[in-house]
N, C-alpha and C. Protein backbone atom coordinates (compact mmCIF):
# COMPACT_ATOMS: atom_id res chain seq x y z
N UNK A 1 12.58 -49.95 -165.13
CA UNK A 1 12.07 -51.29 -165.01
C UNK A 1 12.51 -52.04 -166.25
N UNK A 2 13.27 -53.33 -165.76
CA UNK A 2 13.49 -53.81 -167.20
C UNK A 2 12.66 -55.16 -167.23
N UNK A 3 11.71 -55.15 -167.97
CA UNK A 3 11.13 -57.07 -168.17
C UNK A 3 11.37 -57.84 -169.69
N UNK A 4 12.34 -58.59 -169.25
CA UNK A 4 12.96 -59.55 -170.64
C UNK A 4 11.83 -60.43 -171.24
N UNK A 5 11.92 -60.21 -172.44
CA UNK A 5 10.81 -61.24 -173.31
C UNK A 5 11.63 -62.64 -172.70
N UNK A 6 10.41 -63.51 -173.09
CA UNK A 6 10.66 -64.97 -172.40
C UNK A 6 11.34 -65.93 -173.41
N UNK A 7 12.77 -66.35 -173.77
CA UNK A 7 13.78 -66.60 -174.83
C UNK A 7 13.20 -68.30 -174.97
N UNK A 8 12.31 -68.88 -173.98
CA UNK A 8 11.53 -69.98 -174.52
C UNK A 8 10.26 -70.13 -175.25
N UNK A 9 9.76 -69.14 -175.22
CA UNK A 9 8.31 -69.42 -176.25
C UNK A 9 7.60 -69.11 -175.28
N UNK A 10 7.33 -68.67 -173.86
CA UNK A 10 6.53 -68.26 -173.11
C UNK A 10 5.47 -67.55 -172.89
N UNK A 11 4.34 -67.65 -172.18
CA UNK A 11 3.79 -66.04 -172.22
C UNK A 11 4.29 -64.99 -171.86
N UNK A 12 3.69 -63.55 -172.67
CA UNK A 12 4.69 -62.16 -172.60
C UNK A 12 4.40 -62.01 -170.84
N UNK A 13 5.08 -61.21 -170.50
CA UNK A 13 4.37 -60.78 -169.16
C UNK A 13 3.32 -59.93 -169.18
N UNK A 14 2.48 -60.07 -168.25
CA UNK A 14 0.73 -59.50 -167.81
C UNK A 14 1.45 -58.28 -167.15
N UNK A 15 1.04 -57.07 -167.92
CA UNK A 15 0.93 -55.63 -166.94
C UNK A 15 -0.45 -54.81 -167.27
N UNK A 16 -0.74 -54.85 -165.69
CA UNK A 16 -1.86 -54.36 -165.29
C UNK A 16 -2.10 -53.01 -165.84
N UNK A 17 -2.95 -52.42 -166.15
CA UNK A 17 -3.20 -50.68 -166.06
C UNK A 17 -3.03 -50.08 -165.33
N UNK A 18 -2.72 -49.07 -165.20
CA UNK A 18 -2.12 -48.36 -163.73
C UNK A 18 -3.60 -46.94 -163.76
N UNK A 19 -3.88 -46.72 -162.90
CA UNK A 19 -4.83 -45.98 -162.66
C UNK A 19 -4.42 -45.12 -161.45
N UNK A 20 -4.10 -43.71 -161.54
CA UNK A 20 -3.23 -43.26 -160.69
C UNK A 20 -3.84 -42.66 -159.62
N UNK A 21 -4.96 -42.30 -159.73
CA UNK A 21 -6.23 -41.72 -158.74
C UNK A 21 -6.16 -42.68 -157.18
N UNK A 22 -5.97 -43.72 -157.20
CA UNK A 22 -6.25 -44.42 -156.47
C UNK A 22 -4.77 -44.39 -155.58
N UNK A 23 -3.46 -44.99 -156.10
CA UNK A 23 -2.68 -44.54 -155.36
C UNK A 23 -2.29 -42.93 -154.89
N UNK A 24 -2.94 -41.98 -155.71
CA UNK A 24 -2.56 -40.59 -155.25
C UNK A 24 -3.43 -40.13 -154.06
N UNK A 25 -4.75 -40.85 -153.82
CA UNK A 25 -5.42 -40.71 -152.61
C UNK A 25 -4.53 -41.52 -151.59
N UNK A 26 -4.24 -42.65 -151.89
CA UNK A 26 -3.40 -43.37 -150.66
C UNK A 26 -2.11 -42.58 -150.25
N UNK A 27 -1.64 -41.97 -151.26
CA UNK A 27 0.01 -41.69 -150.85
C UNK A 27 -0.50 -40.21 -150.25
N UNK A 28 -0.95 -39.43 -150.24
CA UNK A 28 -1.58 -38.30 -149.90
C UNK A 28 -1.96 -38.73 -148.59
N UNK A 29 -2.85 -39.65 -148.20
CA UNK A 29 -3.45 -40.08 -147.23
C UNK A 29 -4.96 -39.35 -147.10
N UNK A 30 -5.74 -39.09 -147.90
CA UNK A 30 -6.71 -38.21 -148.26
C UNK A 30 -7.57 -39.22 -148.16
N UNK A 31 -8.03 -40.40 -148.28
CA UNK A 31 -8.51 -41.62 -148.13
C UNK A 31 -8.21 -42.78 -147.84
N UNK A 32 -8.47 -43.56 -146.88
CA UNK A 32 -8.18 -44.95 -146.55
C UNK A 32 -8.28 -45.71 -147.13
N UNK A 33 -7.51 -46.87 -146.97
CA UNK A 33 -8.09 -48.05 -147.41
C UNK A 33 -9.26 -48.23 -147.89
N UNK A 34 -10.07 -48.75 -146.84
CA UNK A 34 -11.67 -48.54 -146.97
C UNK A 34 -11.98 -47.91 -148.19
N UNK A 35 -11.81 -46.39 -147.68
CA UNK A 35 -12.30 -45.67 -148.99
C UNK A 35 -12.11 -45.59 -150.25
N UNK A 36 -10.72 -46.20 -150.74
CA UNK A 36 -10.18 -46.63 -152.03
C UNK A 36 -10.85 -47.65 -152.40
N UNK A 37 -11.03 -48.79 -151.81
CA UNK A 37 -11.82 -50.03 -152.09
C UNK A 37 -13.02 -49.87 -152.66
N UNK A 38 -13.61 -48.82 -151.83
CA UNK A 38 -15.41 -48.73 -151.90
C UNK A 38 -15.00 -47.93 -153.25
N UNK A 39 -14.80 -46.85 -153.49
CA UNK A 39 -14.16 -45.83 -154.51
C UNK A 39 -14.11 -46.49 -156.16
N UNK A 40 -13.00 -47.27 -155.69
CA UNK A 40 -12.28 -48.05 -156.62
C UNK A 40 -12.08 -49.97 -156.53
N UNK A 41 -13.02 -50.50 -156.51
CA UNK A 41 -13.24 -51.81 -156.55
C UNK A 41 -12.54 -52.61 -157.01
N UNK A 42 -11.86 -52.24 -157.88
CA UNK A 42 -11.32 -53.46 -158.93
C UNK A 42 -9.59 -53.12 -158.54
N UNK A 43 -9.48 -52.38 -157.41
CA UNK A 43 -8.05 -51.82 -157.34
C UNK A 43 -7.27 -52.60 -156.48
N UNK A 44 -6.81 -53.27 -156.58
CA UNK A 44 -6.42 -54.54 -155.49
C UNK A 44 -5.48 -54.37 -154.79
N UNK A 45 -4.58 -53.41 -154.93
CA UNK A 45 -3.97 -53.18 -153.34
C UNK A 45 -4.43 -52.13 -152.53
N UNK A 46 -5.67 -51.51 -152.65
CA UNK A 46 -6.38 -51.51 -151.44
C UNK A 46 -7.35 -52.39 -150.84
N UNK A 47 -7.28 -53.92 -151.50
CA UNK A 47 -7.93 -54.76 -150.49
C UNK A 47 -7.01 -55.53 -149.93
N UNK A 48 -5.52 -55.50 -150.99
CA UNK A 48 -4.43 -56.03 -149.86
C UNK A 48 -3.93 -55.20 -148.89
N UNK A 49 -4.14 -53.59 -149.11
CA UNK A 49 -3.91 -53.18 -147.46
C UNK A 49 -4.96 -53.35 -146.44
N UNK A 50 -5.82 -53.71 -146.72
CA UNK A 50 -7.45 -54.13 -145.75
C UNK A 50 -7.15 -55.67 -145.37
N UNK A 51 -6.21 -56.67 -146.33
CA UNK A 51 -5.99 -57.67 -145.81
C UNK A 51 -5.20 -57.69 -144.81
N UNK A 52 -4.02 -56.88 -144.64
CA UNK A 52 -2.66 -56.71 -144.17
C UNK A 52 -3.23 -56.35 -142.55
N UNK A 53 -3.97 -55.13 -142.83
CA UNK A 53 -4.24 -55.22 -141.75
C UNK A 53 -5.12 -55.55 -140.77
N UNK A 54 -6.18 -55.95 -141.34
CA UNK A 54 -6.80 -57.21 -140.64
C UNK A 54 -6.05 -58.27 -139.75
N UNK A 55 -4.73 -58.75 -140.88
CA UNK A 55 -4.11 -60.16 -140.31
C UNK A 55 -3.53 -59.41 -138.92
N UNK A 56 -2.81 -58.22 -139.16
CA UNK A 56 -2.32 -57.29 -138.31
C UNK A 56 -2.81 -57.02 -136.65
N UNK A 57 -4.29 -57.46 -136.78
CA UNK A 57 -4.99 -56.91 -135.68
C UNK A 57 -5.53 -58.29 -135.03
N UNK A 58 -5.17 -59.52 -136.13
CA UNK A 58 -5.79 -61.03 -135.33
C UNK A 58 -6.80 -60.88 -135.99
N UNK A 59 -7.33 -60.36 -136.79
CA UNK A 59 -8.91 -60.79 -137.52
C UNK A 59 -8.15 -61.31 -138.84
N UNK A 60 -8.34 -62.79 -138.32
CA UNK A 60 -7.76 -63.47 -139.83
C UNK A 60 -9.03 -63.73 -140.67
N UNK A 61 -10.01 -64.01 -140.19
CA UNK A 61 -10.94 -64.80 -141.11
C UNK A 61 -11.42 -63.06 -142.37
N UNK A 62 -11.87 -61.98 -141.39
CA UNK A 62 -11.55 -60.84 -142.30
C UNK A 62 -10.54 -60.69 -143.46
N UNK A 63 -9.39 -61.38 -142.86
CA UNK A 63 -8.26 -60.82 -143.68
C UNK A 63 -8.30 -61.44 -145.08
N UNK A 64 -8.40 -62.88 -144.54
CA UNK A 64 -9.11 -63.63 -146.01
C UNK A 64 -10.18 -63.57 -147.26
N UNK A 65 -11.01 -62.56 -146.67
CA UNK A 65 -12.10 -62.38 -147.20
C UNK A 65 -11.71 -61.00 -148.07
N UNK A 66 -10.98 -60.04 -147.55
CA UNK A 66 -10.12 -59.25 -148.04
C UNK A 66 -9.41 -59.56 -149.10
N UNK A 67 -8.42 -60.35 -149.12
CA UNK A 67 -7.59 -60.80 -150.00
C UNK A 67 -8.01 -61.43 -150.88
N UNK A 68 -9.67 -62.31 -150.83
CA UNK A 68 -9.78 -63.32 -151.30
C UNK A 68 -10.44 -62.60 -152.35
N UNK A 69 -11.44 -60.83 -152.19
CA UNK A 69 -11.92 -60.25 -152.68
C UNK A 69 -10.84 -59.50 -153.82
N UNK A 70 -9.56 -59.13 -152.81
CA UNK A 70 -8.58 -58.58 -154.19
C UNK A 70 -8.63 -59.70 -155.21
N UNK A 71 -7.61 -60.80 -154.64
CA UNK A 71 -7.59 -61.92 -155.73
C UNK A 71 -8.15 -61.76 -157.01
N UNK A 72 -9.42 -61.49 -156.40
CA UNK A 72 -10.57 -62.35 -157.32
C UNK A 72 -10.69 -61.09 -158.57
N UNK A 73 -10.52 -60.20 -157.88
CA UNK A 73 -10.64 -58.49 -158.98
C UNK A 73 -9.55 -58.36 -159.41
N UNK A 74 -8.33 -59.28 -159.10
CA UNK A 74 -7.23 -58.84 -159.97
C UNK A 74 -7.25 -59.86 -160.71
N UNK A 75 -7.32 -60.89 -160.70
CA UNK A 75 -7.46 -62.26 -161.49
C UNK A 75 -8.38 -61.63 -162.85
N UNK A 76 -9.78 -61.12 -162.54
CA UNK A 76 -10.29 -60.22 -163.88
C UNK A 76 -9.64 -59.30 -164.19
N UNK A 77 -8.83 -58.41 -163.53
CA UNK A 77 -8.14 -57.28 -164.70
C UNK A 77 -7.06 -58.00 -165.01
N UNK A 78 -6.37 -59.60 -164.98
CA UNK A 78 -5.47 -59.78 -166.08
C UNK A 78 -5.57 -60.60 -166.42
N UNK A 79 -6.88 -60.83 -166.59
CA UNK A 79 -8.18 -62.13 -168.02
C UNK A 79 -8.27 -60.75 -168.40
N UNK A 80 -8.43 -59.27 -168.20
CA UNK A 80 -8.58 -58.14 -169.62
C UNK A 80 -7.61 -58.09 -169.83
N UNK A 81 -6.59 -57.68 -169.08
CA UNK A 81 -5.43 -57.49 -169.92
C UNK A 81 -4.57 -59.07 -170.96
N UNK A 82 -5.10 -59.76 -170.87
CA UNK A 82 -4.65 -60.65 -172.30
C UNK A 82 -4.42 -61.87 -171.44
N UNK A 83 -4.20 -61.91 -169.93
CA UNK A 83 -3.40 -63.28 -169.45
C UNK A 83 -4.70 -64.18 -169.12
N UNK A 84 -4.02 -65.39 -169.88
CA UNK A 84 -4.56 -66.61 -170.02
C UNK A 84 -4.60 -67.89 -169.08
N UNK A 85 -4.14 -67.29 -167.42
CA UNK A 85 -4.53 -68.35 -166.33
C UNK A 85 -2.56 -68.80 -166.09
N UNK A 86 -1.84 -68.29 -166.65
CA UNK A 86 -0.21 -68.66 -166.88
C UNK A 86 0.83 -67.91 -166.92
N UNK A 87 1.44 -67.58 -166.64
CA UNK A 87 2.58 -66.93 -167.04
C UNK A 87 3.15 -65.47 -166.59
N UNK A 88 3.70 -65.02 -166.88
CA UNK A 88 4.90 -64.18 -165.57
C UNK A 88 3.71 -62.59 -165.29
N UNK A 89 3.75 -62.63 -163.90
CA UNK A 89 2.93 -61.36 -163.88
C UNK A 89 3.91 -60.09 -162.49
N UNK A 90 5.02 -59.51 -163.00
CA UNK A 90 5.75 -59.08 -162.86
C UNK A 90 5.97 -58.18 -161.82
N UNK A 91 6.00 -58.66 -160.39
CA UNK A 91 6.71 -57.72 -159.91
C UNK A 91 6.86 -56.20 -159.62
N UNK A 92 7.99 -56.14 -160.65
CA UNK A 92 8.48 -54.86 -160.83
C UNK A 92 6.71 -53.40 -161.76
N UNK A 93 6.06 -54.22 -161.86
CA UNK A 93 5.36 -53.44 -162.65
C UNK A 93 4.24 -53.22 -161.24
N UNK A 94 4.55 -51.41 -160.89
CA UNK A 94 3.72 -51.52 -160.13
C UNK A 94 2.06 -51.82 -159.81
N UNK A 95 1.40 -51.56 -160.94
CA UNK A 95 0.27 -52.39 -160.77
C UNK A 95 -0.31 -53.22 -160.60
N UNK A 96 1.12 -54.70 -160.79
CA UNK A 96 0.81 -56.13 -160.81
C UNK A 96 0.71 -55.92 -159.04
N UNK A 97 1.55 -54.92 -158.19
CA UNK A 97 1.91 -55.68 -156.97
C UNK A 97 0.47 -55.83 -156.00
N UNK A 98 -0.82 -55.11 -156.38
CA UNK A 98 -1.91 -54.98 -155.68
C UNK A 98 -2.25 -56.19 -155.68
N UNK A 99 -2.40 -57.23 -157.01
CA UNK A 99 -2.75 -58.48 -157.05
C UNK A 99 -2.45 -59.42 -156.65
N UNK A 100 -0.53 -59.38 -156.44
CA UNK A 100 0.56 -60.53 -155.96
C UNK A 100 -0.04 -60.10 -154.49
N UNK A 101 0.16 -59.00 -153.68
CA UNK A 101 0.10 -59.04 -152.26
C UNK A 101 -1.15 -59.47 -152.02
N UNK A 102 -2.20 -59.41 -152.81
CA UNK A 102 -3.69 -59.92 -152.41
C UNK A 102 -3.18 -61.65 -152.77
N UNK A 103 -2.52 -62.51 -153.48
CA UNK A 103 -2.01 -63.42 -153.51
C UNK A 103 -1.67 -64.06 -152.26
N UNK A 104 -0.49 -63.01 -151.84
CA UNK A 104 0.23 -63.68 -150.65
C UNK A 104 -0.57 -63.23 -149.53
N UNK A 105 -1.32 -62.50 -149.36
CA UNK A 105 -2.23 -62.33 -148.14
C UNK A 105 -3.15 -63.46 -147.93
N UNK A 106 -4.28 -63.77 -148.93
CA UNK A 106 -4.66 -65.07 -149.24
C UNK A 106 -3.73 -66.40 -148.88
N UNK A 107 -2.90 -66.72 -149.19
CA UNK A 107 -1.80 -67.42 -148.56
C UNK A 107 -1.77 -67.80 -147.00
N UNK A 108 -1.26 -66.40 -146.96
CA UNK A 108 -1.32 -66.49 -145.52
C UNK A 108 -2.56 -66.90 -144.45
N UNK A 109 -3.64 -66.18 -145.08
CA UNK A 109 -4.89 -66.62 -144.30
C UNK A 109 -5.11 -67.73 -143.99
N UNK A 110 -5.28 -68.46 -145.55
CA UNK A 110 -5.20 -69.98 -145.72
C UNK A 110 -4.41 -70.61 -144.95
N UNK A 111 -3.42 -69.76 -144.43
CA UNK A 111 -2.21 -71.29 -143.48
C UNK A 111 -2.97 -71.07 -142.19
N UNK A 112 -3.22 -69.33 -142.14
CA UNK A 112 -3.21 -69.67 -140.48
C UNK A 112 -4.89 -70.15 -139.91
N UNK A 113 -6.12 -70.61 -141.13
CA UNK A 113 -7.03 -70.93 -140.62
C UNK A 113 -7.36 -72.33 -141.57
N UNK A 114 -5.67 -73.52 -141.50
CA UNK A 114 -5.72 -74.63 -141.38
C UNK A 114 -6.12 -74.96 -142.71
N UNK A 115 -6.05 -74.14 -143.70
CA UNK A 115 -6.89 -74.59 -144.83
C UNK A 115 -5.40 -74.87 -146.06
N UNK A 116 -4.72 -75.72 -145.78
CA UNK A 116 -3.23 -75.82 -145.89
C UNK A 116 -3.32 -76.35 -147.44
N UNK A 117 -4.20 -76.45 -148.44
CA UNK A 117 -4.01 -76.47 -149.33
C UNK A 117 -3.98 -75.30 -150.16
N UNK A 118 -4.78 -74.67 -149.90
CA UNK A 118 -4.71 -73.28 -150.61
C UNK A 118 -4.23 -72.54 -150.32
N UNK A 119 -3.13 -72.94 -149.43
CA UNK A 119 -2.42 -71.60 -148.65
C UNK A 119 -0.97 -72.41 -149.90
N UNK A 120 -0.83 -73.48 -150.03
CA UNK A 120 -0.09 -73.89 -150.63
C UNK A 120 -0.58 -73.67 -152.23
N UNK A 121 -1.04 -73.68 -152.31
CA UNK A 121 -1.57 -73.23 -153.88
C UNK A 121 -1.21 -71.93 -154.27
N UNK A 122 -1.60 -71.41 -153.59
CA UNK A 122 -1.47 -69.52 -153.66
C UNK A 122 0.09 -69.31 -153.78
N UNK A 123 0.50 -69.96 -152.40
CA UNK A 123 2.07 -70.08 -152.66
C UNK A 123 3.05 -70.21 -153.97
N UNK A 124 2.40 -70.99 -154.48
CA UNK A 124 3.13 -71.80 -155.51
C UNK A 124 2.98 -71.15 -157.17
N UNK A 125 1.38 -70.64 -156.98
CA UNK A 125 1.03 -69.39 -157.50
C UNK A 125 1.69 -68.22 -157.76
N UNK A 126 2.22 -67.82 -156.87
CA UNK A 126 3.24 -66.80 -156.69
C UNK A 126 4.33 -66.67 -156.75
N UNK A 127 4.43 -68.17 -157.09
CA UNK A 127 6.44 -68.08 -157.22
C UNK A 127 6.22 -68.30 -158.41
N UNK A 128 5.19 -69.14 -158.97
CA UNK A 128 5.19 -69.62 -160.43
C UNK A 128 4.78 -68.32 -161.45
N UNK A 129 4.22 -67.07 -161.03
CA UNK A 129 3.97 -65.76 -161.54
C UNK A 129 5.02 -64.60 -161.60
N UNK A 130 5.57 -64.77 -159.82
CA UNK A 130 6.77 -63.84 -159.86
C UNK A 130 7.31 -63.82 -158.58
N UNK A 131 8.72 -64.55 -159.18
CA UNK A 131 9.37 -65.06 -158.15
C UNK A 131 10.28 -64.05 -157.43
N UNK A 132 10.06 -62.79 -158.07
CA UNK A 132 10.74 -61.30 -157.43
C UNK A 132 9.58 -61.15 -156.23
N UNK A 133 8.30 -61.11 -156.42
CA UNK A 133 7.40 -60.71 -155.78
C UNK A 133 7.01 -62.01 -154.49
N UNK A 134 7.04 -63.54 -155.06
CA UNK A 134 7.20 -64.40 -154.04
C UNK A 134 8.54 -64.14 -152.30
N UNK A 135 9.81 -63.65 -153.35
CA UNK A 135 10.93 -63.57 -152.08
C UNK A 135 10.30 -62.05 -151.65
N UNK A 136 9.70 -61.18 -151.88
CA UNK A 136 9.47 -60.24 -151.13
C UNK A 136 8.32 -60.30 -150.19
N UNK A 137 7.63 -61.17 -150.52
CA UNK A 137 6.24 -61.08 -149.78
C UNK A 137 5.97 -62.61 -149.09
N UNK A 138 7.25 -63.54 -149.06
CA UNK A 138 7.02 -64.64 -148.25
C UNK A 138 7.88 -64.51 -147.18
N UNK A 139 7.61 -64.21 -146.32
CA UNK A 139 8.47 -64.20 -145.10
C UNK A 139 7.60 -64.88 -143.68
């Protein structure tokens, strides 16, 4: 993984803590979704896979509430980790991606239950954080 310091005066990039318990139950398959969430609360891509597939099944208003719950728990682990509401939250670092996909899930909800500002916010959010993670997760 390479992340370049910012050659304008920028903020450094936000990387999350990685806590490996949580993806080693998922990749194992030893626990669900669900159960990572309840488990591990603050772990946000198991509420973006609870968003995903919610949207997946037509329960959008779920899906939102999902995402809206990652969001909100990843938004606090990177006010701990040092980020100040701005600046590049990377992509490539796999811990950031639980937060970006709870981002773009949120997004999505927001468009498809008419609430077209915050689906545009989130959007814009995400390109303005990480625009590796915006072209992967806007389609």
């Amino acid at each position: 993984m390479s992340i370049h310091k910012n050659l304008l005066g920028g903020p450094e990039p936000t990387l999350l803590p990685e806590d490996e318990q949580p993806y080693r139950l998922l990749a194992e398959e030893s626990a669900s979704p669900v159960q990572v969430a309840a488990d591990f609360p603050t772990f946000s891509l198991a509420w973006a896979m609870l968003a995903d597939d919610a949207y997946d099944a037509g329960h959008v208003v779920e899906s939102y509430a999902y995402a809206r719950t990652g969001y909100h728990r990843g938004l606090d682990a990177l006010r701990r980790s040092g980020w100040k509401g701005h600046g590049p939250i990377p992509w490539e670092h796999r811990a950031n991606r639980g937060f970006l996909r709870c981002l773009a899930a949120l997004a999505r909800a927001a468009g498809a239950i008419n609430e077209t500002e915050e689906s545009t916010r989130c959007w814009e959010f995400l390109k303005d954080s990480s625009p590796e993670g915006y072209a992967a997760l806007k389609q």
